[in-house]
PDB file of N, CA and C in Angstrom:
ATOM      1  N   UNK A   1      81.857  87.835  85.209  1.00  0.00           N
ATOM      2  CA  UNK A   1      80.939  88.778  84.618  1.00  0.00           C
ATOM      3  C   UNK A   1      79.807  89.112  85.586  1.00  0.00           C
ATOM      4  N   UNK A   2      79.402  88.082  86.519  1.00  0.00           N
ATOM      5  CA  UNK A   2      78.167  88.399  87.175  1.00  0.00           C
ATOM      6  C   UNK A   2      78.289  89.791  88.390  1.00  0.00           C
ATOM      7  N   UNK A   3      79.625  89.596  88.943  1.00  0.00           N
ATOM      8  CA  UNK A   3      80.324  90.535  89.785  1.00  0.00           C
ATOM      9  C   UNK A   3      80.309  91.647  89.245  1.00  0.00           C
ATOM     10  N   UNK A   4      80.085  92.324  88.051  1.00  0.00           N
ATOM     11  CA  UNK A   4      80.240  93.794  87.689  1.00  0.00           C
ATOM     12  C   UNK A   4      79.084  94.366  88.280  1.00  0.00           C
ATOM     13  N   UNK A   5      77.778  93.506  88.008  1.00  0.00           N
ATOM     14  CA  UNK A   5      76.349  94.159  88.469  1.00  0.00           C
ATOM     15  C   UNK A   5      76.264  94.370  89.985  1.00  0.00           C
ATOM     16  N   UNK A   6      75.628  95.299  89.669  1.00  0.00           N
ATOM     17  CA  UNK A   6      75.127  95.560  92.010  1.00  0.00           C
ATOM     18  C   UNK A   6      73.783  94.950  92.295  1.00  0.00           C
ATOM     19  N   UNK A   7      73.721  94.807  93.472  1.00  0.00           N
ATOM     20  CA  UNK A   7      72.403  94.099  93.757  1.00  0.00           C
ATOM     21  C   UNK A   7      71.046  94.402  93.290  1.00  0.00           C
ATOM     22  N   UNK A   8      70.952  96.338  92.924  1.00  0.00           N
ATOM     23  CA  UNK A   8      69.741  96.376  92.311  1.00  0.00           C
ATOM     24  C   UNK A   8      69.958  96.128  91.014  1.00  0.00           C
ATOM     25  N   UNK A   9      70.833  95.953  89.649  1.00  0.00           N
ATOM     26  CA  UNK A   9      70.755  95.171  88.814  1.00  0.00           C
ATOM     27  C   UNK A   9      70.195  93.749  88.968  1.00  0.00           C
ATOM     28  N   UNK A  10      70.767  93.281  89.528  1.00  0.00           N
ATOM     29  CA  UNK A  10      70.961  91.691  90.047  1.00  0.00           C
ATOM     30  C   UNK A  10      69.295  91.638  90.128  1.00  0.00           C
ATOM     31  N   UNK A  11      68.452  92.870  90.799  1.00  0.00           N
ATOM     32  CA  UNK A  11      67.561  92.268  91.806  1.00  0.00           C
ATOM     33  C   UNK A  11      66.376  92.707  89.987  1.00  0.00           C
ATOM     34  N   UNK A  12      66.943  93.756  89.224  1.00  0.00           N
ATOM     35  CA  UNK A  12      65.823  93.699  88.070  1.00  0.00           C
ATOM     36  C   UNK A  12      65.711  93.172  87.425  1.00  0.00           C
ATOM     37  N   UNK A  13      67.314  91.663  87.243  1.00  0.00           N
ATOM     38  CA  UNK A  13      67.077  90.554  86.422  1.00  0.00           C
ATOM     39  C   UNK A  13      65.902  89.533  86.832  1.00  0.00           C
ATOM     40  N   UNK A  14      66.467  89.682  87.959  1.00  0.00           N
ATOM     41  CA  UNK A  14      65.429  88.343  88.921  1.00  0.00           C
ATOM     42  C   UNK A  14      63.966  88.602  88.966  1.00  0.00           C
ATOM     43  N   UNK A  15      63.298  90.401  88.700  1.00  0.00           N
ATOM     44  CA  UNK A  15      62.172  90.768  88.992  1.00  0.00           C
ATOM     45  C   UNK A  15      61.442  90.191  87.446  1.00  0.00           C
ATOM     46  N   UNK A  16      62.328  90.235  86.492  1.00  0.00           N
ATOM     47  CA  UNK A  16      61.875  90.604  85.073  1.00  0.00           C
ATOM     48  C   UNK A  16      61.943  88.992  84.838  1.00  0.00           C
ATOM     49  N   UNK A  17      62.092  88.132  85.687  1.00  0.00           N
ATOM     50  CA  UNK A  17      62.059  86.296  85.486  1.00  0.00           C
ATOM     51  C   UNK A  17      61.036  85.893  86.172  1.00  0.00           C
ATOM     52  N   UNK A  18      60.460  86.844  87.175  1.00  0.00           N
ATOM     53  CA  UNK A  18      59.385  86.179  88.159  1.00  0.00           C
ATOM     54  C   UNK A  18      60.261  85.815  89.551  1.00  0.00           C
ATOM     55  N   UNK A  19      61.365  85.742  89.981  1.00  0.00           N
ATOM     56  CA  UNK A  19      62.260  85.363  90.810  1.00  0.00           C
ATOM     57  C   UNK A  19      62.331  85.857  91.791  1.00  0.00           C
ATOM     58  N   UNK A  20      62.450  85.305  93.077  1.00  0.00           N
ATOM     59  CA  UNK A  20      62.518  86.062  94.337  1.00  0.00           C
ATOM     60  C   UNK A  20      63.787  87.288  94.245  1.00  0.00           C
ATOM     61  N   UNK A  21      63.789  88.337  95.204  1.00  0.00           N
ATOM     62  CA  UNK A  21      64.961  89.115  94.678  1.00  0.00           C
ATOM     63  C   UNK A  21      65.476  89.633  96.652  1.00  0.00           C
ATOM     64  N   UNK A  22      65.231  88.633  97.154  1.00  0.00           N
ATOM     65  CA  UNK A  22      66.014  88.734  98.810  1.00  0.00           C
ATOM     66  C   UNK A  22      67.114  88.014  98.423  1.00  0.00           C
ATOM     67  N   UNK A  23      67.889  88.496  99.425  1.00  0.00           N
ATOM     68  CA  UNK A  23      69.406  87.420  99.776  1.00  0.00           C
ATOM     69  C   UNK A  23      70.235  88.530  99.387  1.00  0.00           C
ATOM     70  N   UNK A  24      71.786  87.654  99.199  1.00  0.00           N
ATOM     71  CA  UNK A  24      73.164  88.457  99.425  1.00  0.00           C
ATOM     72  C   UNK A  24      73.360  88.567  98.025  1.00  0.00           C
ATOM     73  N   UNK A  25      74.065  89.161  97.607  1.00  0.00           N
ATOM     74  CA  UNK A  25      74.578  89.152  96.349  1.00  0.00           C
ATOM     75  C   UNK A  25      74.816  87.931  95.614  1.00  0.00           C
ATOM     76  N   UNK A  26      75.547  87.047  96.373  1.00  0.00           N
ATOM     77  CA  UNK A  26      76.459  86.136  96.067  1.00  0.00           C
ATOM     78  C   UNK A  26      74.753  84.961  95.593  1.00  0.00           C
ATOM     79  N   UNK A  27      73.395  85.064  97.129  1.00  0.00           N
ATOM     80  CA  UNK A  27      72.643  84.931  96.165  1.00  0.00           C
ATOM     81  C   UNK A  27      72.002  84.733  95.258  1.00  0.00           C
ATOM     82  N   UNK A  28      71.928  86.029  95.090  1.00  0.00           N
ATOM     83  CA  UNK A  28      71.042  86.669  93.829  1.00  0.00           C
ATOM     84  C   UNK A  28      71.828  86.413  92.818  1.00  0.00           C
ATOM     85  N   UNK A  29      73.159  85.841  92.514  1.00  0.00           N
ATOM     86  CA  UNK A  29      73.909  85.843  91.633  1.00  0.00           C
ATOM     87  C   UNK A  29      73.576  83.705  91.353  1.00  0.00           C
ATOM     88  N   UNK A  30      73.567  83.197  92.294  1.00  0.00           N
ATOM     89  CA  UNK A  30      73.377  81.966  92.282  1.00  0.00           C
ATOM     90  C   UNK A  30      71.830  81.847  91.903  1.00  0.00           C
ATOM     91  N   UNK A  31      70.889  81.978  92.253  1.00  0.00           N
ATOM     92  CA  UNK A  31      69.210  82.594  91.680  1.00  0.00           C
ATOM     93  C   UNK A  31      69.091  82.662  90.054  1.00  0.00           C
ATOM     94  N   UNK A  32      70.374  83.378  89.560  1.00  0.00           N
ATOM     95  CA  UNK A  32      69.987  83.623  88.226  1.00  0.00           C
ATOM     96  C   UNK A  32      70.520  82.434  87.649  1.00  0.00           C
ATOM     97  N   UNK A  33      71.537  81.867  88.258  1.00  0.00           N
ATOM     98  CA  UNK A  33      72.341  80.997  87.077  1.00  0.00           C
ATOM     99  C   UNK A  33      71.584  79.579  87.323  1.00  0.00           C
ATOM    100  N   UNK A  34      70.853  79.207  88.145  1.00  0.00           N
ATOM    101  CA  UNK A  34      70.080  78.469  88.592  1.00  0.00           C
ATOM    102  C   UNK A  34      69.117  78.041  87.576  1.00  0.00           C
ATOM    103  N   UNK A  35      68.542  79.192  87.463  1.00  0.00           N
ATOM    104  CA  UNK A  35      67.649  79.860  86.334  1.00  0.00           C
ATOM    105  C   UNK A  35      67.695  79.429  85.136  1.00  0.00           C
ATOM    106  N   UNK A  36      69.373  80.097  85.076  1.00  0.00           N
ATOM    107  CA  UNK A  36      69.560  79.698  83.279  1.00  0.00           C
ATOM    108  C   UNK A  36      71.072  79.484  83.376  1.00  0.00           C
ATOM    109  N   UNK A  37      71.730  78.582  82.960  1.00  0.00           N
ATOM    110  CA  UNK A  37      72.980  78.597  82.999  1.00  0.00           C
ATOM    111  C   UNK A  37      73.538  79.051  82.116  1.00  0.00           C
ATOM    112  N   UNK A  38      72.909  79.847  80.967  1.00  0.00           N
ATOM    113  CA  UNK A  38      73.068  81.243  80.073  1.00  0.00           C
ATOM    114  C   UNK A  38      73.459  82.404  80.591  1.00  0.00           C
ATOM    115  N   UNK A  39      72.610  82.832  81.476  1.00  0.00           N
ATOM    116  CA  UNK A  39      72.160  83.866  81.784  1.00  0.00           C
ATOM    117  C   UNK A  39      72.886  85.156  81.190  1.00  0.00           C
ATOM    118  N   UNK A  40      73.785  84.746  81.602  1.00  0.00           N
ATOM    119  CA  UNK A  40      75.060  85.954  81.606  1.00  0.00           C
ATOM    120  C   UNK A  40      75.180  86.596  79.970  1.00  0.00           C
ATOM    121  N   UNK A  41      75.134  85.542  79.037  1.00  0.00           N
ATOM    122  CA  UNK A  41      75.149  85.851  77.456  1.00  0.00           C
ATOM    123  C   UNK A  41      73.958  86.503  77.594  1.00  0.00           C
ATOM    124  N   UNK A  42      72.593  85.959  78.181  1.00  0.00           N
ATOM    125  CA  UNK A  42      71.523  86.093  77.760  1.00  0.00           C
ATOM    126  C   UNK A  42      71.036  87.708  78.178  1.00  0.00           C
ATOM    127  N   UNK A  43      71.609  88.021  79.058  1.00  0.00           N
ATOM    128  CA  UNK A  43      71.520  89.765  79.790  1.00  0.00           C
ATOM    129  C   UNK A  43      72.644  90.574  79.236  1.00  0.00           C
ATOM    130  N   UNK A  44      73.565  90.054  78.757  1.00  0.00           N
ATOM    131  CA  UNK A  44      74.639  90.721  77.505  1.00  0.00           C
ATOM    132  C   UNK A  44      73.797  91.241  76.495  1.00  0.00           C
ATOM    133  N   UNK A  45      73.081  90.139  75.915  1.00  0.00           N
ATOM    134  CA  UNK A  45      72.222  90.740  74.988  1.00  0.00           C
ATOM    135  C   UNK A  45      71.393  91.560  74.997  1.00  0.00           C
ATOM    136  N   UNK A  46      70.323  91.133  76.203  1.00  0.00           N
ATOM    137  CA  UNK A  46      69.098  92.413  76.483  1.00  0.00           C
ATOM    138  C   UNK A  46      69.602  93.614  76.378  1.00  0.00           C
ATOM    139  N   UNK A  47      70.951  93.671  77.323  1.00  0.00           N
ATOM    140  CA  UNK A  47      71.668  94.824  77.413  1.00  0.00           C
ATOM    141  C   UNK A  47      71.884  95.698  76.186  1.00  0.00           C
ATOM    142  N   UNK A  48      72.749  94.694  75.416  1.00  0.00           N
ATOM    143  CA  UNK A  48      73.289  95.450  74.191  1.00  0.00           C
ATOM    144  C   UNK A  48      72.174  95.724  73.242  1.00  0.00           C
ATOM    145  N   UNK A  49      70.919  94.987  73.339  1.00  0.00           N
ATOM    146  CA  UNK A  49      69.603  95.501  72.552  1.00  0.00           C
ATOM    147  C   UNK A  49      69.618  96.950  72.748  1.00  0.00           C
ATOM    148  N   UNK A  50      69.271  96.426  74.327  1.00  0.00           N
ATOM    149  CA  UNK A  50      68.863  97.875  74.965  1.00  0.00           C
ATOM    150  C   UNK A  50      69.540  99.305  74.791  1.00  0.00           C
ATOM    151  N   UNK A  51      70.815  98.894  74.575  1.00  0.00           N
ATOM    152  CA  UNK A  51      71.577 100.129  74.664  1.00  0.00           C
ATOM    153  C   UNK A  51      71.933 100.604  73.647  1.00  0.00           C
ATOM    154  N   UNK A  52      72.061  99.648  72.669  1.00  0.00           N
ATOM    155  CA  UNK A  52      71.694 100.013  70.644  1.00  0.00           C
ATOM    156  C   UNK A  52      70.490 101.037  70.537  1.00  0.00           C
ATOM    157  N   UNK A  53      69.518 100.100  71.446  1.00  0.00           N
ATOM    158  CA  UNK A  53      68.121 101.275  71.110  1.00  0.00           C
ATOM    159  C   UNK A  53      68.199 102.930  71.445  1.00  0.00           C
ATOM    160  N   UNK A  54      69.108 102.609  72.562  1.00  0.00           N
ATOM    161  CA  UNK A  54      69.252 104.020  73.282  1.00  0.00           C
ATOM    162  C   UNK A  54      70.211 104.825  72.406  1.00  0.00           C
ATOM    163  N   UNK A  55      70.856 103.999  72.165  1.00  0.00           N
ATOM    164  CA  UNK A  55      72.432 104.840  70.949  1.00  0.00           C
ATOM    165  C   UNK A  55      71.183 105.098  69.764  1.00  0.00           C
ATOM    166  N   UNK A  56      70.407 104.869  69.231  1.00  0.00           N
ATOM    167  CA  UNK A  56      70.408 105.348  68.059  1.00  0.00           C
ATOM    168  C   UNK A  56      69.017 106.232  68.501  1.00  0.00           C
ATOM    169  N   UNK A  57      67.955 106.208  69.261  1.00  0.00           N
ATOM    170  CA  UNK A  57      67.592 107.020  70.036  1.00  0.00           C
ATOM    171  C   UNK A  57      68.303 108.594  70.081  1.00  0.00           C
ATOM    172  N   UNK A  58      69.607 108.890  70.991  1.00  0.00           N
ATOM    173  CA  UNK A  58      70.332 109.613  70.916  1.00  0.00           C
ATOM    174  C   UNK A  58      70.839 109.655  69.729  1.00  0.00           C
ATOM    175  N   UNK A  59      71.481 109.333  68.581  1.00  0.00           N
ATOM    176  CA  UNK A  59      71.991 109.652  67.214  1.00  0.00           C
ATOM    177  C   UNK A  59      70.791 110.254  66.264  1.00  0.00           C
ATOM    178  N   UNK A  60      69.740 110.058  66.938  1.00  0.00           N
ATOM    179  CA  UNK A  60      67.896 110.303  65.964  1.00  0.00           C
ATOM    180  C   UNK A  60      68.058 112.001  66.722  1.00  0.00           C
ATOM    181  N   UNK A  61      68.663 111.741  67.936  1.00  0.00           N
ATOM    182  CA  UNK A  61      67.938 113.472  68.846  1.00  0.00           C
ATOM    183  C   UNK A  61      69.479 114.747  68.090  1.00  0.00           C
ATOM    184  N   UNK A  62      70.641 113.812  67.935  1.00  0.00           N
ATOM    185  CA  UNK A  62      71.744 114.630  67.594  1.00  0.00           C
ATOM    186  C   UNK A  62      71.417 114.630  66.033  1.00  0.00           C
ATOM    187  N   UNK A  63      71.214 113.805  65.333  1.00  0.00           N
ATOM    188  CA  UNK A  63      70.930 114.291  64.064  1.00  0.00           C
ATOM    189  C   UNK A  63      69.938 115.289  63.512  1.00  0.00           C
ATOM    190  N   UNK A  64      68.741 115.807  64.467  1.00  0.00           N
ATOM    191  CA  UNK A  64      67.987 116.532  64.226  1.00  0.00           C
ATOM    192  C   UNK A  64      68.236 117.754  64.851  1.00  0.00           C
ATOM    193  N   UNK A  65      69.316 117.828  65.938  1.00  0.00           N
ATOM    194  CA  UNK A  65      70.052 118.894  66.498  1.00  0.00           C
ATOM    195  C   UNK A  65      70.892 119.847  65.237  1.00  0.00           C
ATOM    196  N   UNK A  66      71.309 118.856  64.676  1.00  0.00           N
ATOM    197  CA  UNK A  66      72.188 119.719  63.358  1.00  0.00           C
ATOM    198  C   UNK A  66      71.859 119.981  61.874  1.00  0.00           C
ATOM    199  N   UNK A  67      70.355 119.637  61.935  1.00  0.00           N
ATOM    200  CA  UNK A  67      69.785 120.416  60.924  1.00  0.00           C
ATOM    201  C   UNK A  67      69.869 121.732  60.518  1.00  0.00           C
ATOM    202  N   UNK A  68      70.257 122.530  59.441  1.00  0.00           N
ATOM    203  CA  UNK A  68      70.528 123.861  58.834  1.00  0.00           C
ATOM    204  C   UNK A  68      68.837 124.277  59.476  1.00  0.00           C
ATOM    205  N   UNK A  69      69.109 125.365  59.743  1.00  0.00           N
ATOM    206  CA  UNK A  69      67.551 126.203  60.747  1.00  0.00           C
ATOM    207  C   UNK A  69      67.050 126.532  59.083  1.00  0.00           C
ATOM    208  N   UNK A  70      65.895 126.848  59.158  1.00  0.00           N
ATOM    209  CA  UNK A  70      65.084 127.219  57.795  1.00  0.00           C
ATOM    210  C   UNK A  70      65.406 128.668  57.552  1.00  0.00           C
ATOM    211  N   UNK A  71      65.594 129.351  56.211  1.00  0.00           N
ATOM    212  CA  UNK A  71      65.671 130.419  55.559  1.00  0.00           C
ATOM    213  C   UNK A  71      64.797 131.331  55.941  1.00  0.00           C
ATOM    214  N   UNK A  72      64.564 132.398  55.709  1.00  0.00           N
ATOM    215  CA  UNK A  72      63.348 133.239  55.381  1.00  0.00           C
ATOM    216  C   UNK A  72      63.781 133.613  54.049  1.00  0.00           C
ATOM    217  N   UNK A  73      62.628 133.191  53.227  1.00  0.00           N
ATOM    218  CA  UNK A  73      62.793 132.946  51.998  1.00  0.00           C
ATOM    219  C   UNK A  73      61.496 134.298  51.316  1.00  0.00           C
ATOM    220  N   UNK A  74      60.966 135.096  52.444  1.00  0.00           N
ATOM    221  CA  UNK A  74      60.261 136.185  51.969  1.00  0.00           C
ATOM    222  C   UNK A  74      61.232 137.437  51.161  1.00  0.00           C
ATOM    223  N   UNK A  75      60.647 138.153  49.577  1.00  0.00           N
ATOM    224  CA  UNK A  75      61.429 138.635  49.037  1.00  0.00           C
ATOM    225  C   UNK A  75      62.486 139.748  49.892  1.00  0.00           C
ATOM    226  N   UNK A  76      63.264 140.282  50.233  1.00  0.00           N
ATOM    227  CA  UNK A  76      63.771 141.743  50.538  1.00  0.00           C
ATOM    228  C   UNK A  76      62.641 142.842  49.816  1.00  0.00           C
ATOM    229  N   UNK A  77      62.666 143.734  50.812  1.00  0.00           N
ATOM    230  CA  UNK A  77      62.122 145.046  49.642  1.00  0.00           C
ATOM    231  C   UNK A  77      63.088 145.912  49.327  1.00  0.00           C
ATOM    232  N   UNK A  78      62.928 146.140  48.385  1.00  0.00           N
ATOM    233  CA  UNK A  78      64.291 147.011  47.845  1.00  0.00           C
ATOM    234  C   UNK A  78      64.026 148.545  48.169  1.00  0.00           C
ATOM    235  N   UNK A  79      65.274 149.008  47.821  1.00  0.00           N
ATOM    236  CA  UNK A  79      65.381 149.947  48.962  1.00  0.00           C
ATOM    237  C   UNK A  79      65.403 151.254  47.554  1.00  0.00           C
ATOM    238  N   UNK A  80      64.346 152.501  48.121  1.00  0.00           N
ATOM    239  CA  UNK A  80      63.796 153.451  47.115  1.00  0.00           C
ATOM    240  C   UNK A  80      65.016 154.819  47.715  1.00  0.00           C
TER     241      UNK A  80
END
């Protein structure tokens, strides 16, 4: 799992722990688990917080996209 992320992932886990964020991948990948031998569940989650927030974020901007537009509800004048 740690291998999917690229180094600037890698390097905003480590920024957002206080953690140095030099070295190789391999690393920055050893840095985190060091850290927490979680980790990996534990940035699954942030993630999937994060990206729930963003999904319903976007489902809040598309649901207000397809609102019926308002009437003009002023009488007609009828025609003499």
């Amino acid at each position: 799992m740690s291998k999917e992320y690229t180094i600037n992932e890698l390097s905003e886990f480590l920024r957002a722990r206080n953690l140095a964020v030099s070295g190789s991948k391999s690393e920055l990948i050893l840095r985190l688990e060091d850290f927490d031998s979680n980790i990996w569940n534990v940035i699954a989650i942030e993630r999937g917080v994060a990206q729930e927030s963003e999904r319903q974020r976007r489902d809040g901007e598309e649901e207000e996209g397809t609102r019926q537009p308002l009437r003009d509800v002023r009488p007609m004048e009828e025609e003499m």
